[in-house]
PDB file of N, CA and C in Angstrom:
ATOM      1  N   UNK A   1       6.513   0.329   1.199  1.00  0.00           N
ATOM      2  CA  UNK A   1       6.220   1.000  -0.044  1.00  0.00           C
ATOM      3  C   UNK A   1       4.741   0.829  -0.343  1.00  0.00           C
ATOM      4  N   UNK A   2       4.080   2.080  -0.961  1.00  0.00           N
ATOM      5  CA  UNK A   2       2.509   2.264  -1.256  1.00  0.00           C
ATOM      6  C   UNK A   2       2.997   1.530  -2.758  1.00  0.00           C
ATOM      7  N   UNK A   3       1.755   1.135  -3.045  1.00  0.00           N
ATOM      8  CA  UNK A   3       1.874   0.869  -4.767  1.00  0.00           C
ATOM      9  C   UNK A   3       0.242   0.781  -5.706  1.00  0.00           C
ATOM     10  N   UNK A   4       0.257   2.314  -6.046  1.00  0.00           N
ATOM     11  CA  UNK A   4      -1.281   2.110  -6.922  1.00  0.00           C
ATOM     12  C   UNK A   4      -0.872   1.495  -8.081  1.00  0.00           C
ATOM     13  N   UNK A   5      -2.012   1.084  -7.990  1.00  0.00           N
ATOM     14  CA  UNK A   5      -2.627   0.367  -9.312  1.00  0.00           C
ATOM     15  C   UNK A   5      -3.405   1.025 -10.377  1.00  0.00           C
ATOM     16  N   UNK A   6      -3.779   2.353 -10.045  1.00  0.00           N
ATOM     17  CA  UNK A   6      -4.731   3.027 -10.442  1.00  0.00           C
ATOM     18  C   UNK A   6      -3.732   3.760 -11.763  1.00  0.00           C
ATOM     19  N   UNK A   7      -4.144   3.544 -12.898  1.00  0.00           N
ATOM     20  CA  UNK A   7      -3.490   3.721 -14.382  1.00  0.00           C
ATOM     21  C   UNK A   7      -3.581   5.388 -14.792  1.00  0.00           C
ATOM     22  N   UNK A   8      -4.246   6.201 -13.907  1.00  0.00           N
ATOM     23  CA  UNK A   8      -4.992   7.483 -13.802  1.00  0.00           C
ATOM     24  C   UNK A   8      -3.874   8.334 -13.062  1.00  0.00           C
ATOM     25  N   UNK A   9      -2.927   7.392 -11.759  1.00  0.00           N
ATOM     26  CA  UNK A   9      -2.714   8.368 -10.836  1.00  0.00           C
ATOM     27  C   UNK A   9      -1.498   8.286 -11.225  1.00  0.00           C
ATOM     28  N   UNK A  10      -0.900  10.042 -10.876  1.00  0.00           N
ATOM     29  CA  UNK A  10       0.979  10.428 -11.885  1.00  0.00           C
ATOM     30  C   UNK A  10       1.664  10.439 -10.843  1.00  0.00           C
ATOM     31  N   UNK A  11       3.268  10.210 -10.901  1.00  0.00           N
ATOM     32  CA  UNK A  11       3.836  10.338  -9.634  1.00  0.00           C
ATOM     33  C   UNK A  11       3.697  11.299  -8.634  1.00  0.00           C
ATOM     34  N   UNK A  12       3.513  12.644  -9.726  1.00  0.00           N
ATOM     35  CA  UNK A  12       3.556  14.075  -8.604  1.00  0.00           C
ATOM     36  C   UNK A  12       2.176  13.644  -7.260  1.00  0.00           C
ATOM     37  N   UNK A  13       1.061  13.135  -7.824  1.00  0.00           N
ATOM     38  CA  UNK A  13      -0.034  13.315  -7.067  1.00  0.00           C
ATOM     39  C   UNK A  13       0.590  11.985  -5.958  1.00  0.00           C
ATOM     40  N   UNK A  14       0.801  11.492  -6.026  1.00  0.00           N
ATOM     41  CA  UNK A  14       1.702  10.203  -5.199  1.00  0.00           C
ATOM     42  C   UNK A  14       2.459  10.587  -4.299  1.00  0.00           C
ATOM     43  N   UNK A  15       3.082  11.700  -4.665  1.00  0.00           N
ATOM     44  CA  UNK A  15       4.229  12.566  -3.831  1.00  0.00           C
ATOM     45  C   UNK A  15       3.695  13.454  -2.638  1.00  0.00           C
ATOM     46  N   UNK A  16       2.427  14.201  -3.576  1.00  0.00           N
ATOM     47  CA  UNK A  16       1.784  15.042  -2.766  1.00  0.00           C
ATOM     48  C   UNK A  16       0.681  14.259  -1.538  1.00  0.00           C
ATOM     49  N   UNK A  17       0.155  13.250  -1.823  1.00  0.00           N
ATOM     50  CA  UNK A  17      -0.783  12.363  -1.147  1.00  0.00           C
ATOM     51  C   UNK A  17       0.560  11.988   0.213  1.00  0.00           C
ATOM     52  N   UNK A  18       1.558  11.719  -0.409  1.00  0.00           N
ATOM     53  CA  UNK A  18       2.965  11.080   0.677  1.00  0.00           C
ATOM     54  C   UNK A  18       2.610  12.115   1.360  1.00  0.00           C
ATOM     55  N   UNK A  19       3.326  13.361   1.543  1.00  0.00           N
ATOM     56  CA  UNK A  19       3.874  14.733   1.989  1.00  0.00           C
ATOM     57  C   UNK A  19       2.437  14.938   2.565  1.00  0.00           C
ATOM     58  N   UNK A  20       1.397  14.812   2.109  1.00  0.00           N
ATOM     59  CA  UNK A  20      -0.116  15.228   2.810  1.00  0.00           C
ATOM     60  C   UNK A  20      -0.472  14.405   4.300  1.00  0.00           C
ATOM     61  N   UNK A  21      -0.160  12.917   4.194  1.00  0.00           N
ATOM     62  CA  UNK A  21      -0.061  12.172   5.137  1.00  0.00           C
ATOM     63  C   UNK A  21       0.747  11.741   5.526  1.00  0.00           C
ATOM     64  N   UNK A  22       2.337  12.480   5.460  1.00  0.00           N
ATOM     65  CA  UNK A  22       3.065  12.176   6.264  1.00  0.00           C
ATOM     66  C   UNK A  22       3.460  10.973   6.969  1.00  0.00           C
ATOM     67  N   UNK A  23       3.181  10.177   5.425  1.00  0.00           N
ATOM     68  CA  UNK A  23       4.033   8.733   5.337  1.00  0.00           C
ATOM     69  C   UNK A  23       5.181   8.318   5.433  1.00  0.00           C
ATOM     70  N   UNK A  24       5.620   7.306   6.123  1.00  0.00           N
ATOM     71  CA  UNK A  24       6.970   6.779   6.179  1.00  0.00           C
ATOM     72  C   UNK A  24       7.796   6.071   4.888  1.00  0.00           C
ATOM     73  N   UNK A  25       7.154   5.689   3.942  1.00  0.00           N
ATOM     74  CA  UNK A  25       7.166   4.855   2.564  1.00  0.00           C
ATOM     75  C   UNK A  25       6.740   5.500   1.743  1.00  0.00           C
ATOM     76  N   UNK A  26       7.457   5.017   0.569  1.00  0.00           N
ATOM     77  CA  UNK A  26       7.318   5.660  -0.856  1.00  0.00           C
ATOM     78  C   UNK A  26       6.258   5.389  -1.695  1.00  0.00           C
ATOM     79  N   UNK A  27       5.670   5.964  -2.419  1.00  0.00           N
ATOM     80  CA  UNK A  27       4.216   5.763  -2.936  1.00  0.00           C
ATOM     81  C   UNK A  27       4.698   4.995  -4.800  1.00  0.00           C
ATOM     82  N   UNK A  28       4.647   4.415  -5.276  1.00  0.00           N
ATOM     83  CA  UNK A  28       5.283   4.598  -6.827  1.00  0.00           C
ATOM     84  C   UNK A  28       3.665   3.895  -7.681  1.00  0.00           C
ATOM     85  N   UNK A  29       3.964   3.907  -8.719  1.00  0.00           N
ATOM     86  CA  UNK A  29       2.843   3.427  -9.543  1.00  0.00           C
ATOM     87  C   UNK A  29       3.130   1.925 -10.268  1.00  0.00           C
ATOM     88  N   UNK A  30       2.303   1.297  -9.931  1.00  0.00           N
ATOM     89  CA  UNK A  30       2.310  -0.565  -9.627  1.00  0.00           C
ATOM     90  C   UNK A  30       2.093  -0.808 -12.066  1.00  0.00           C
ATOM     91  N   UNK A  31       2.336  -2.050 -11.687  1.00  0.00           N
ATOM     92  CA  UNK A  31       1.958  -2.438 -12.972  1.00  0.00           C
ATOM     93  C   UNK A  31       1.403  -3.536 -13.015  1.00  0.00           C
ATOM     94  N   UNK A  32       1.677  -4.161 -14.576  1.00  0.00           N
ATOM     95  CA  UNK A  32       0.105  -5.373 -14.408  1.00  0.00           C
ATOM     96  C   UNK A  32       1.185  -6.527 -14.051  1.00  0.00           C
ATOM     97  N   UNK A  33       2.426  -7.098 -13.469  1.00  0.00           N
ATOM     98  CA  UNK A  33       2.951  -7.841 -13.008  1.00  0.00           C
ATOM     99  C   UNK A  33       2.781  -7.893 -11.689  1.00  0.00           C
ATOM    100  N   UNK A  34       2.532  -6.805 -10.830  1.00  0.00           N
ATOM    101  CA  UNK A  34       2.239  -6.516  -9.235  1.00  0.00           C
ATOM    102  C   UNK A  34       0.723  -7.044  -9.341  1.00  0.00           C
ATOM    103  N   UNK A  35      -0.115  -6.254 -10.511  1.00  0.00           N
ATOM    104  CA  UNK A  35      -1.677  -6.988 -10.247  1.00  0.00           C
ATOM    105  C   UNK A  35      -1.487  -8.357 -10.214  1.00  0.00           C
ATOM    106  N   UNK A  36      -1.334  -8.801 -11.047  1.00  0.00           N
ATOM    107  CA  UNK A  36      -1.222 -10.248 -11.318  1.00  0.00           C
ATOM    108  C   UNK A  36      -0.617 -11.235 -10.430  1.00  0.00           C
ATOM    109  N   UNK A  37       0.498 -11.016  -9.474  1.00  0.00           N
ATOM    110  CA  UNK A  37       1.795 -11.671  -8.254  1.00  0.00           C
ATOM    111  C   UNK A  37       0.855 -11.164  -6.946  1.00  0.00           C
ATOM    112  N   UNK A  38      -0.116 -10.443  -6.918  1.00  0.00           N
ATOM    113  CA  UNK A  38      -0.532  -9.847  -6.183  1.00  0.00           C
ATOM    114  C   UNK A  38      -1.903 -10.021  -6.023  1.00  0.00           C
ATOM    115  N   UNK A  39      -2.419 -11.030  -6.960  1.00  0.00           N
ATOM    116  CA  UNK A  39      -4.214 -11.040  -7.027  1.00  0.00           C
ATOM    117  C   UNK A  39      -4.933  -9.955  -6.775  1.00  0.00           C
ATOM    118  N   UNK A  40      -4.983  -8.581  -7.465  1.00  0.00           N
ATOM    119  CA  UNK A  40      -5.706  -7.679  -6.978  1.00  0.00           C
ATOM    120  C   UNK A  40      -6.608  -7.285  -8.467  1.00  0.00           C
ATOM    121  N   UNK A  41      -7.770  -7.398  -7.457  1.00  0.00           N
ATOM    122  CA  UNK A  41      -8.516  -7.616  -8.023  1.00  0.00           C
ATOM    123  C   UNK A  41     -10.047  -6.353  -8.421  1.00  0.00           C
ATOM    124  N   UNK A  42      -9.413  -5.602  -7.576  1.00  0.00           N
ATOM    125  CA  UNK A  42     -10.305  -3.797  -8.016  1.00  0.00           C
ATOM    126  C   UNK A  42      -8.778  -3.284  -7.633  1.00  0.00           C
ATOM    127  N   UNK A  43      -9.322  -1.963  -7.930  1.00  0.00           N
ATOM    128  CA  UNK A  43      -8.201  -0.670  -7.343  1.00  0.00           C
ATOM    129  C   UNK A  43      -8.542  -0.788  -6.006  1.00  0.00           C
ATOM    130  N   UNK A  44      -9.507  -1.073  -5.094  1.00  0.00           N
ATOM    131  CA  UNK A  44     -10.020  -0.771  -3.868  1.00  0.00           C
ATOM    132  C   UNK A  44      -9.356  -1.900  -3.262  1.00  0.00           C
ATOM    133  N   UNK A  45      -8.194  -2.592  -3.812  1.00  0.00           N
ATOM    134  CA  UNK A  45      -7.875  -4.010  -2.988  1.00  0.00           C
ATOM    135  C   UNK A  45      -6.378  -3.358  -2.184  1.00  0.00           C
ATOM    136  N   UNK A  46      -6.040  -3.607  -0.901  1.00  0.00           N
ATOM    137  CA  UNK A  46      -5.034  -2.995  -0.239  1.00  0.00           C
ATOM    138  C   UNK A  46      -4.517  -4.539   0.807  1.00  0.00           C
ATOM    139  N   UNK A  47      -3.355  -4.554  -0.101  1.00  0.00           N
ATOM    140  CA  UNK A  47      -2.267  -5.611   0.257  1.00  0.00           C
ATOM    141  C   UNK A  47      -1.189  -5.100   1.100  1.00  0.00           C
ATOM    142  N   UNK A  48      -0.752  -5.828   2.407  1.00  0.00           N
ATOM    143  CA  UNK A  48       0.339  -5.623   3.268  1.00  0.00           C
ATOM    144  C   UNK A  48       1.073  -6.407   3.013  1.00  0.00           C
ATOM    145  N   UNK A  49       2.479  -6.242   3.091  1.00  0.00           N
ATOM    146  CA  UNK A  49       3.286  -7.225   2.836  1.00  0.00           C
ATOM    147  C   UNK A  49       4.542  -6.503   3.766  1.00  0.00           C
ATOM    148  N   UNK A  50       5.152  -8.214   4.036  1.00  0.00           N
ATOM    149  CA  UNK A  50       6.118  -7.412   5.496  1.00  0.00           C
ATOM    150  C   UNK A  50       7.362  -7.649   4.319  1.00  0.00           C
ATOM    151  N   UNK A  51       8.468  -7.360   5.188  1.00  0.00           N
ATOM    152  CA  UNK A  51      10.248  -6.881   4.297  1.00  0.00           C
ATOM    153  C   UNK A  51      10.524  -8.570   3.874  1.00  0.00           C
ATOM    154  N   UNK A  52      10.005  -9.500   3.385  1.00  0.00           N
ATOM    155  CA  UNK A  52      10.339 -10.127   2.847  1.00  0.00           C
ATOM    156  C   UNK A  52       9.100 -10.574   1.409  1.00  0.00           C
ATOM    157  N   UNK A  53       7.970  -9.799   1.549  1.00  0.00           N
ATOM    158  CA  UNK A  53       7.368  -9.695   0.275  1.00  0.00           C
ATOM    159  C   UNK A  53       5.808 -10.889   0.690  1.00  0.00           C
ATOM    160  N   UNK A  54       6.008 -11.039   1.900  1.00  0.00           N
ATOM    161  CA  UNK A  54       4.842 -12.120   2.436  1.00  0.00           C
ATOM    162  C   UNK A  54       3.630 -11.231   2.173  1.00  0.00           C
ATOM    163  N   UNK A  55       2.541 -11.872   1.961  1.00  0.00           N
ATOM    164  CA  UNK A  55       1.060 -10.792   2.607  1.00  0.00           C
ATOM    165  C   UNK A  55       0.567 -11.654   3.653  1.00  0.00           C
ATOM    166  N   UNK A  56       0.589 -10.087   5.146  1.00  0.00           N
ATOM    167  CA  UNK A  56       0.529 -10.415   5.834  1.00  0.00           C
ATOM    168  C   UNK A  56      -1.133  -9.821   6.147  1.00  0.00           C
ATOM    169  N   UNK A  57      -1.937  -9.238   5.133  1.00  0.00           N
ATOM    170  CA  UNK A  57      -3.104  -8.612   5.482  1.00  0.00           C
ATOM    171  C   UNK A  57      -3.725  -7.805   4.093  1.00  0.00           C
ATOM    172  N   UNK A  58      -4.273  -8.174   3.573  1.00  0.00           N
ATOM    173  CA  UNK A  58      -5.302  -8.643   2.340  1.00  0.00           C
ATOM    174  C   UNK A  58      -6.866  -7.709   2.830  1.00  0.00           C
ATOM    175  N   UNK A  59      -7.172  -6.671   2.046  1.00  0.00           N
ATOM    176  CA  UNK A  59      -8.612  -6.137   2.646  1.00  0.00           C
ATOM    177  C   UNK A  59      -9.177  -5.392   1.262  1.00  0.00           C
ATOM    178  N   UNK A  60     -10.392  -5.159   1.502  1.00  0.00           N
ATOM    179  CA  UNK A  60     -10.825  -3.856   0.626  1.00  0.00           C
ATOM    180  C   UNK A  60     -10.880  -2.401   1.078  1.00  0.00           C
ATOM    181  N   UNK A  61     -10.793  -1.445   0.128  1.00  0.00           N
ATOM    182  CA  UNK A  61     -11.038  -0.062   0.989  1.00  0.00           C
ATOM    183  C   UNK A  61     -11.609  -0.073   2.057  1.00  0.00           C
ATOM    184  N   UNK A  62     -11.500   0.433   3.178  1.00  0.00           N
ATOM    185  CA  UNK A  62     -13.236   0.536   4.054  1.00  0.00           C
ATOM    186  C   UNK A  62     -13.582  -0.526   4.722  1.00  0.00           C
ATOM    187  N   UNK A  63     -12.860  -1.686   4.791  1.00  0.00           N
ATOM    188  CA  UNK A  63     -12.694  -2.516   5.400  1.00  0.00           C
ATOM    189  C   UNK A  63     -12.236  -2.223   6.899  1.00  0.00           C
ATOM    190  N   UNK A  64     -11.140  -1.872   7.137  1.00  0.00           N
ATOM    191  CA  UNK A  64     -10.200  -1.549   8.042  1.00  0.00           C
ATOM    192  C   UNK A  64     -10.668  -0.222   8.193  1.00  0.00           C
ATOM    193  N   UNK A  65     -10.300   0.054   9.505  1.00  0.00           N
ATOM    194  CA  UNK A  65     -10.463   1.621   9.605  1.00  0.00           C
ATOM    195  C   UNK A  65      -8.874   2.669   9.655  1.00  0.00           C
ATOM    196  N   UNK A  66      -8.596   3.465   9.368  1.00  0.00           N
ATOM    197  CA  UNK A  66      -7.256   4.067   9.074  1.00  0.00           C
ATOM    198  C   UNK A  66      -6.236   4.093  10.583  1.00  0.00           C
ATOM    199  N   UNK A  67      -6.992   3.797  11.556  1.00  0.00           N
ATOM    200  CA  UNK A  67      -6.578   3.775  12.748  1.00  0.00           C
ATOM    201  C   UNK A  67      -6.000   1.724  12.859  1.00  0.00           C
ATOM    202  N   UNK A  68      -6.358   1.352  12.253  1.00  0.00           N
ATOM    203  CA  UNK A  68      -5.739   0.074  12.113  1.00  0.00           C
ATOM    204  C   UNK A  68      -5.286  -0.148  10.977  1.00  0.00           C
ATOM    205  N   UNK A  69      -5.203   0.232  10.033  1.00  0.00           N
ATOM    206  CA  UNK A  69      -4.084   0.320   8.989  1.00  0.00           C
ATOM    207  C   UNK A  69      -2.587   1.048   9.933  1.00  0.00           C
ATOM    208  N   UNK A  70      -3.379   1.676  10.325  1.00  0.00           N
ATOM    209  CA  UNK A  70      -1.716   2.500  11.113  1.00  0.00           C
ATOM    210  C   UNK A  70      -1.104   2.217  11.855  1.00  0.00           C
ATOM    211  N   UNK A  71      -1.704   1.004  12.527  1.00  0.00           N
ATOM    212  CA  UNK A  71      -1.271   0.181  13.772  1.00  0.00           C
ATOM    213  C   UNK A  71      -0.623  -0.798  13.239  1.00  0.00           C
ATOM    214  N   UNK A  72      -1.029  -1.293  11.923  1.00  0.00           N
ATOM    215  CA  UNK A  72      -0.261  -2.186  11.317  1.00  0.00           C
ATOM    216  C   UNK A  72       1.026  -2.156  10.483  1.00  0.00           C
ATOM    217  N   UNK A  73       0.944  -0.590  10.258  1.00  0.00           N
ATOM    218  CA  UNK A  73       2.394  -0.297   9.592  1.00  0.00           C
ATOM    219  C   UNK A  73       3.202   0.004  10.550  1.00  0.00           C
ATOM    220  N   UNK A  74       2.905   1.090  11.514  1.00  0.00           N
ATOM    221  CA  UNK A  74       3.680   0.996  12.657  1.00  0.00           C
ATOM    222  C   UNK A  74       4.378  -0.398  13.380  1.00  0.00           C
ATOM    223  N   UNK A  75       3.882  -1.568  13.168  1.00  0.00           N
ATOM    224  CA  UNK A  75       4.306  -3.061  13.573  1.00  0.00           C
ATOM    225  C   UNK A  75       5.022  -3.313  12.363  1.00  0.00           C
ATOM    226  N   UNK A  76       5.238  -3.211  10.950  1.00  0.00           N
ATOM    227  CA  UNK A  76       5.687  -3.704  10.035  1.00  0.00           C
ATOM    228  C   UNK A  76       7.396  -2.806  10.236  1.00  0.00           C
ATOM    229  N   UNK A  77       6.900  -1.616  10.615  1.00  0.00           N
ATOM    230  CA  UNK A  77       8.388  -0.242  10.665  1.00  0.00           C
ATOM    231  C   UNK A  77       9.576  -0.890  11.624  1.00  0.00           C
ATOM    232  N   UNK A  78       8.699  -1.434  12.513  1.00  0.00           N
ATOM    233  CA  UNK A  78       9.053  -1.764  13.944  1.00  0.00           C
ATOM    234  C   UNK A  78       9.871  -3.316  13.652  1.00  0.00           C
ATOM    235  N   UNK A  79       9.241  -4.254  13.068  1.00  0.00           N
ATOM    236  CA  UNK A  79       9.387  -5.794  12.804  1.00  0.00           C
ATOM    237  C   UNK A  79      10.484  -5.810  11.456  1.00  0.00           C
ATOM    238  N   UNK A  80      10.573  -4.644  11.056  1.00  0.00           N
ATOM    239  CA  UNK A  80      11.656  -4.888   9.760  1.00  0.00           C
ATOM    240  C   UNK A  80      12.674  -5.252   9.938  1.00  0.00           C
ATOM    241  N   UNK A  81      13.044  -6.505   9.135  1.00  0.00           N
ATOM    242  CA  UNK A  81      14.320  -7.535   9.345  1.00  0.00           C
ATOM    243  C   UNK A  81      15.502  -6.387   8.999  1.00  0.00           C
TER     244      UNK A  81
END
């Protein structure tokens, strides 16, 4: 599951961003209990977490390149208990 943080963005655009990139996971809109359990600390902060809620990979935007973000969900799809 995607989860913004961003207080701006509505489900539809969440839906359409899904359906645009042809994501495997659901996009929904985070709240200030996820910021907070989650230490995030801009909107630009992008937390992995595998099927038991661990973080397994902690970055900023632009950090990672989208070709290894994808390598890493593809291992998370794959590794799900």
């Amino acid at each position: 599951m995607g989860i913004s943080v961003d207080p701006t963005e509505m489900p539809d655009r969440l839906r359409r961003y899904r359906a645009e990139y042809k994501l495997p996971w659901d996009l929904v809109r985070g709240n200030t209990e996820i910021i907070l359990d989650y230490n995030v600390r801009s909107q630009a902060t992008l937390v992995a977490l595998d099927d038991t809620g661990v973080i397994i990979q902690r970055t900023s935007y632009g950090m990672k390149s989208s070709t290894d973000w994808q390598a890493l969900f593809d291992k998370l799809l794959v590794t799900k208990h």
